[in-house]
Protein backbone atom coordinates (compact mmCIF):
# COMPACT_ATOMS: atom_id res chain seq x y z
CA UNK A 1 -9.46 8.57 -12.58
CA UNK A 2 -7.78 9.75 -9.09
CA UNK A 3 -9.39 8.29 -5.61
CA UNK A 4 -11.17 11.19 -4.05
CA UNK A 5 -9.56 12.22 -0.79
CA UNK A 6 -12.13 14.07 1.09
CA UNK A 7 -10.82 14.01 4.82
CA UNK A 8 -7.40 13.05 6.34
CA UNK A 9 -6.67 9.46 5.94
CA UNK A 10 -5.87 7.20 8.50
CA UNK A 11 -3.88 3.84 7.65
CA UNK A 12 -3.67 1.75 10.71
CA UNK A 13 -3.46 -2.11 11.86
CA UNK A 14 -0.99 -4.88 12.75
CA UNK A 15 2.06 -5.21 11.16
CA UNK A 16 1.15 -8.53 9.46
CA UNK A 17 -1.60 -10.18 9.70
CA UNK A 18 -1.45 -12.77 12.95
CA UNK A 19 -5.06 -14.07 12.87
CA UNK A 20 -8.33 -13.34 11.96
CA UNK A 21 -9.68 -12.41 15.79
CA UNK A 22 -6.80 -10.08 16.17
CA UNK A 23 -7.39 -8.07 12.76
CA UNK A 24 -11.08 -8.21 12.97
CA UNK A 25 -10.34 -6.69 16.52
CA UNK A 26 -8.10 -4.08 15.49
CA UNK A 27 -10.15 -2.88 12.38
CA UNK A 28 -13.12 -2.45 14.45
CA UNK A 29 -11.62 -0.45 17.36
CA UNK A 30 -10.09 2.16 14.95
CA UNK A 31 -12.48 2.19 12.29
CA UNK A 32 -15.15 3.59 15.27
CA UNK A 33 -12.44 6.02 16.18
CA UNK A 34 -12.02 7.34 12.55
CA UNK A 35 -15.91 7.26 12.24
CA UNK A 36 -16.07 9.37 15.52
CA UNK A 37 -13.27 12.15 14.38
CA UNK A 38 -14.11 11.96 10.71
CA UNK A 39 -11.08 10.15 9.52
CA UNK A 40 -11.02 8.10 6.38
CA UNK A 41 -10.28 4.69 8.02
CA UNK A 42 -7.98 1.93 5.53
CA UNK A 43 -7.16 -1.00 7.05
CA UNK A 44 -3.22 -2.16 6.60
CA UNK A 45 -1.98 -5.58 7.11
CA UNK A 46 0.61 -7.19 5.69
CA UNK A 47 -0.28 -10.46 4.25
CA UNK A 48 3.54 -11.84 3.96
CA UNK A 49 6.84 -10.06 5.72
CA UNK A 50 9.46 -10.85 2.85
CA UNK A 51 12.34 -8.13 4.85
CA UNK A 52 13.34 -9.66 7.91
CA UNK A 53 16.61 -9.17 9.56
CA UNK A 54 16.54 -12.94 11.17
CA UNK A 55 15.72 -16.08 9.72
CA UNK A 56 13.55 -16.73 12.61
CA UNK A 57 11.28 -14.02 12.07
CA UNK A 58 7.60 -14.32 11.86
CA UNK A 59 6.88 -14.18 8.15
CA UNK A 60 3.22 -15.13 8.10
CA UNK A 61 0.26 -17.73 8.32
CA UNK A 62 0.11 -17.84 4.83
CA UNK A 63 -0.63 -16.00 1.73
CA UNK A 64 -3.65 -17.39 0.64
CA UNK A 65 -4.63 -17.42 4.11
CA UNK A 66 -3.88 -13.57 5.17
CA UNK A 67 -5.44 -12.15 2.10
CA UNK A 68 -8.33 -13.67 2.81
CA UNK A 69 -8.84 -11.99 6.16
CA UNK A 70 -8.15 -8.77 4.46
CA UNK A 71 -10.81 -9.32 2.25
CA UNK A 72 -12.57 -10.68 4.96
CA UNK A 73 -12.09 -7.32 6.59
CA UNK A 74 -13.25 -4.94 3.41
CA UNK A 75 -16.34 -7.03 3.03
CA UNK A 76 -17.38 -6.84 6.62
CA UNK A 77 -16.68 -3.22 7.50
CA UNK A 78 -17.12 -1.76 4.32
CA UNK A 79 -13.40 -0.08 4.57
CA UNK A 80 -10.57 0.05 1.93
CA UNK A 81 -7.64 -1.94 2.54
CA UNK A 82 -4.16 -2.41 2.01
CA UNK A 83 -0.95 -4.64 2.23
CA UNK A 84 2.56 -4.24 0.53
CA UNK A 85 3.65 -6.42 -2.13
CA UNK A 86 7.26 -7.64 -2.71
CA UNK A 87 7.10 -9.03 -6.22
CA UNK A 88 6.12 -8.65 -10.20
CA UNK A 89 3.18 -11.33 -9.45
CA UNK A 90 2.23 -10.43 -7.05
CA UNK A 91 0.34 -7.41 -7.46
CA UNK A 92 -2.41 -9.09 -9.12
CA UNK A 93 -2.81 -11.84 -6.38
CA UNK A 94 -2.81 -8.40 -3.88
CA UNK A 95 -4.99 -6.61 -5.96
CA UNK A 96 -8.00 -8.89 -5.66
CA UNK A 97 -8.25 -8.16 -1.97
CA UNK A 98 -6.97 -4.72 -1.12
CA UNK A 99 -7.80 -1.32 -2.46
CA UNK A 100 -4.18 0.31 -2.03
CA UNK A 101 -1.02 -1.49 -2.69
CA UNK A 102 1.99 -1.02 -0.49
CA UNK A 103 4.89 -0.53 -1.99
CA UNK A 104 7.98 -0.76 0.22
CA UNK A 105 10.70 1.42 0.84
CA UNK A 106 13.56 -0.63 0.28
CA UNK A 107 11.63 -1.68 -3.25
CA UNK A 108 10.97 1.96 -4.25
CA UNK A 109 13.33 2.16 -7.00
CA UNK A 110 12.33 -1.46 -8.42
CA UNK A 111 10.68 -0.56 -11.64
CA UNK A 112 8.94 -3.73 -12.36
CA UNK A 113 6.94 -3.98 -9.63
CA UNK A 114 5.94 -0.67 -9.57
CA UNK A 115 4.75 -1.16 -13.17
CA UNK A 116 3.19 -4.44 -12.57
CA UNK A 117 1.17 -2.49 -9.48
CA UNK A 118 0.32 0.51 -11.42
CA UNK A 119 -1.54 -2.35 -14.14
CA UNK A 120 -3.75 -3.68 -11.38
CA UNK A 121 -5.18 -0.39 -11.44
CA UNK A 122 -5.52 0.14 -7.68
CA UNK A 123 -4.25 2.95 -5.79
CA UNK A 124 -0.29 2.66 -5.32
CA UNK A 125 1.53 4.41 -2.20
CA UNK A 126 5.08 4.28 -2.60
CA UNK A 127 6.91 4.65 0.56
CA UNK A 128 10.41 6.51 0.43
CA UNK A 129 13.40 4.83 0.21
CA UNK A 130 15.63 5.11 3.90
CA UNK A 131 18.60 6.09 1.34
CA UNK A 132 16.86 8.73 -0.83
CA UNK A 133 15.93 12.26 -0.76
CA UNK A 134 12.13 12.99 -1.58
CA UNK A 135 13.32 15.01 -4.80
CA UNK A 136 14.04 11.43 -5.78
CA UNK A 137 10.38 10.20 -5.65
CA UNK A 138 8.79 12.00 -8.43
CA UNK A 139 10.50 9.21 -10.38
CA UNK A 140 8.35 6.20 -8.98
CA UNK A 141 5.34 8.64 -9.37
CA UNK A 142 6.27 9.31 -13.16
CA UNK A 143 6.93 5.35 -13.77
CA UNK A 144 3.44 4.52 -12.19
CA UNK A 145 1.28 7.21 -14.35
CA UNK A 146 3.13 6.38 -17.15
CA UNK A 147 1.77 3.01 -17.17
CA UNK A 148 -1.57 4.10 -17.12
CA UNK A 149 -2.25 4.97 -13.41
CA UNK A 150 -2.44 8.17 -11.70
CA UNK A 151 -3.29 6.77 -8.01
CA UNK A 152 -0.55 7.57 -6.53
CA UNK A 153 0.55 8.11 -2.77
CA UNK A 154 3.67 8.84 -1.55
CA UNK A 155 4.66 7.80 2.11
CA UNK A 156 7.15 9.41 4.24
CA UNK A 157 9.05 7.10 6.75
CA UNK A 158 12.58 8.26 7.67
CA UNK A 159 15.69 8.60 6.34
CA UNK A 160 19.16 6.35 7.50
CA UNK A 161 20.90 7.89 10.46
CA UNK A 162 24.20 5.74 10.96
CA UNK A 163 23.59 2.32 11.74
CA UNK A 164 20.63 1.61 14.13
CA UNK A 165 18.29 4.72 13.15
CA UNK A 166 16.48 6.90 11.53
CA UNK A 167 15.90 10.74 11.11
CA UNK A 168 12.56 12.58 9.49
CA UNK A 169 13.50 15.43 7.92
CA UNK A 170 10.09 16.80 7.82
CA UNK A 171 10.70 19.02 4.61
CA UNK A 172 9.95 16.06 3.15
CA UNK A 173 6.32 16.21 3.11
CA UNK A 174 5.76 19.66 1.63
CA UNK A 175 8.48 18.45 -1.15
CA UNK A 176 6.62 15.59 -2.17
CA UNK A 177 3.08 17.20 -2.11
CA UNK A 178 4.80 19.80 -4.86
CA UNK A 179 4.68 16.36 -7.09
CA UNK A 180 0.37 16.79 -7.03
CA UNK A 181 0.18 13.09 -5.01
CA UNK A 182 -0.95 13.15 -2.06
CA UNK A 183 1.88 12.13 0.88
CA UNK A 184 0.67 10.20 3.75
CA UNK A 185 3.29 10.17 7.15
CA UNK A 186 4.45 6.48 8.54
CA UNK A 187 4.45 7.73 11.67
CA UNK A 188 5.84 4.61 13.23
CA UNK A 189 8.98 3.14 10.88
CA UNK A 190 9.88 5.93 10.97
CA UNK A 191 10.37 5.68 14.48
CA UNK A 192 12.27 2.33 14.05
CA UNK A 193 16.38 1.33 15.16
CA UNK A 194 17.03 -0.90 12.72
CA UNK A 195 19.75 -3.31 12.19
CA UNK A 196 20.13 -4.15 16.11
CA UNK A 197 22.66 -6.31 17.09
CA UNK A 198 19.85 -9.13 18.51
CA UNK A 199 18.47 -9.67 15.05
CA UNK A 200 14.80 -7.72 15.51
CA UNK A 201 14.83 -3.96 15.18
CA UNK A 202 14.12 -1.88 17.90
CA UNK A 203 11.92 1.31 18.13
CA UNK A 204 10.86 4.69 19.75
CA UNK A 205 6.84 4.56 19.88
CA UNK A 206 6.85 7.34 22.95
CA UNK A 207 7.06 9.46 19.65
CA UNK A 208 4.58 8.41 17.33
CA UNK A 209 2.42 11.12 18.88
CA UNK A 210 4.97 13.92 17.89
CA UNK A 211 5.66 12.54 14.05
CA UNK A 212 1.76 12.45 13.72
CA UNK A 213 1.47 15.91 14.93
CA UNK A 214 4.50 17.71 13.02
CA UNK A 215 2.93 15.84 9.93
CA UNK A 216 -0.27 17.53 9.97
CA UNK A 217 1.10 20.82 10.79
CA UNK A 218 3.22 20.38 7.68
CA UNK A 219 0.31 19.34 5.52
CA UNK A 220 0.72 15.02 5.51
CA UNK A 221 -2.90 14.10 4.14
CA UNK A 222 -2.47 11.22 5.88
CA UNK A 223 -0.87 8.93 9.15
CA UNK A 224 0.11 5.28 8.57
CA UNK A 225 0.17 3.97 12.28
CA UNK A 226 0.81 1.07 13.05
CA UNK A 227 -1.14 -0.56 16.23
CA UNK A 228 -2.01 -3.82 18.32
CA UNK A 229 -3.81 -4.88 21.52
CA UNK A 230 -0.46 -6.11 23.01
CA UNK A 231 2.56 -4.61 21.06
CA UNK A 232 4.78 -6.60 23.18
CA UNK A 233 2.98 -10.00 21.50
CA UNK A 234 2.95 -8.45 18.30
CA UNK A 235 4.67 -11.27 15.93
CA UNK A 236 6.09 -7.82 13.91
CA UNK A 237 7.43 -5.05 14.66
CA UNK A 238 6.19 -4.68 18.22
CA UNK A 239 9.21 -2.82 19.22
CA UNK A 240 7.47 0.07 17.07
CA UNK A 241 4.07 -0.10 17.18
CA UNK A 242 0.84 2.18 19.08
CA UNK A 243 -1.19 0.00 21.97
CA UNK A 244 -4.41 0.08 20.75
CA UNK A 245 -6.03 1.50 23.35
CA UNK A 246 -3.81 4.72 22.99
CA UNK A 247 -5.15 5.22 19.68
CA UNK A 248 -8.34 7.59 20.11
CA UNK A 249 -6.49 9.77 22.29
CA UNK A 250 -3.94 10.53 20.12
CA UNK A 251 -6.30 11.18 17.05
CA UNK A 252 -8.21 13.25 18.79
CA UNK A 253 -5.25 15.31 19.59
CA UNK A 254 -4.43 15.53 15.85
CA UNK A 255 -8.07 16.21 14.82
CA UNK A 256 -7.88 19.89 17.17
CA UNK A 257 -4.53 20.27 14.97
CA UNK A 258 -6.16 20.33 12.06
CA UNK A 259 -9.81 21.54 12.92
């Protein structure tokens, strides 16, 4: 049976999880915001970064440790969660936590795990591959119903644009919704300047307003946005992120798009 979607979804939080003060801090801010604009709120966190362009890259606290906030998180504030997941096992570990499982774009075509995640039953959002056109995507969908699970989401989040960034070709959206999923809008990788010459990618988040707006107007049921207190102490992808306290004002602007 399909999640209900009954109001646009909001998936926000830090790009991994740092510690439990910071997430419980985080969830509570915008899960008030989403409560006061009628937003479906799911926290995101990632539990583990497995893509990192330097070895000395923040990677985590800890599996067993991170998921436990998450769930920590769910329990508390009564919200759906969700982190990505990197490998075959573990989807199951994941799925005792979260609510949505993550898969991510440079792992959209790996068949395996998107089986595996599709037998934990959960709801799977598939982001788009940075190589690969959304016509493309109907394939994860069909691999993850045909192992017995029709939650499917598909995430938009750029598309290669030479070396160091990336283009959203906003067609996209209205493409992928033609595959009966709905498509959520990463509204800030998409936003990212990858492969940087210092080792940690770079980003645009002056932006993250406009790729939230254009995605509504094009019918995105969703925005993944990224946030933190401090961006610039965010152990991921700061470069890329929202400040939290920007965050109401630029939901409300997207609830008068859509109202």
């Amino acid at each position: 049976m399909k999640m209900n979607i009954s109001k646009p979804i909001i998936i926000s939080g830090p790009c991994a999880i740092e510690d439990e003060k910071t997430a419980f801090l985080i969830a509570e801010k915008v899960m008030g915001i989403c409560n006061k604009l009628n937003f479906e709120y799911i926290f995101k966190g990632s539990y583990r970064k497995a893509n990192r362009s330097s070895l000395n890259s923040f990677t985590g606290i800890g599996d067993e440790k991170a998921l436990k906030i998450l769930g920590k998180i769910r329990d508390h504030f009564h919200v759906k969660v969700t982190t990505d997941i990197h490998t075959d096992e573990e989807a199951a570990m994941a799925a005792e936590y979260v609510d949505v499982l993550q898969i991510p774009a440079f792992l959209c075509r790996q068949t395996s795990l998107l089986v595996a995640a599709a037998k934990t039953g959960k709801v799977v959002n598939v982001k788009k591959g940075q190589f690969m056109g959304p016509e493309s995507m109907k394939f994860a969908k069909e691999k993850i119903v045909a192992s017995g699970n029709e939650n499917v989401w598909l995430t938009e989040r750029g598309t290669t644009f030479g070396y160091q960034d990336l283009v959203v070709d906003f067609r996209s959206i209205p493409k992928m919704k033609a595959y009966d999923v709905p498509v959520i809008m990463d509204c800030t990788h998409s936003l990212q300047k990858p492969n940087q010459t210092i080792g940690v990618t770079g980003g645009d988040p002056t932006m993250i307003g406009t790729m939230a707006k254009a995605a509504v107007a094009v019918g995105a049921d969703g925005l993944f946005i990224e946030t933190h207190p401090d961006p610039s102490l965010a152990k991921s992808d700061g470069a890329n992120m929202l400040p939290l306290d920007q965050m109401e004002e630029l939901l409300t602007s997207v609830r008068k798009l859509i109202d």
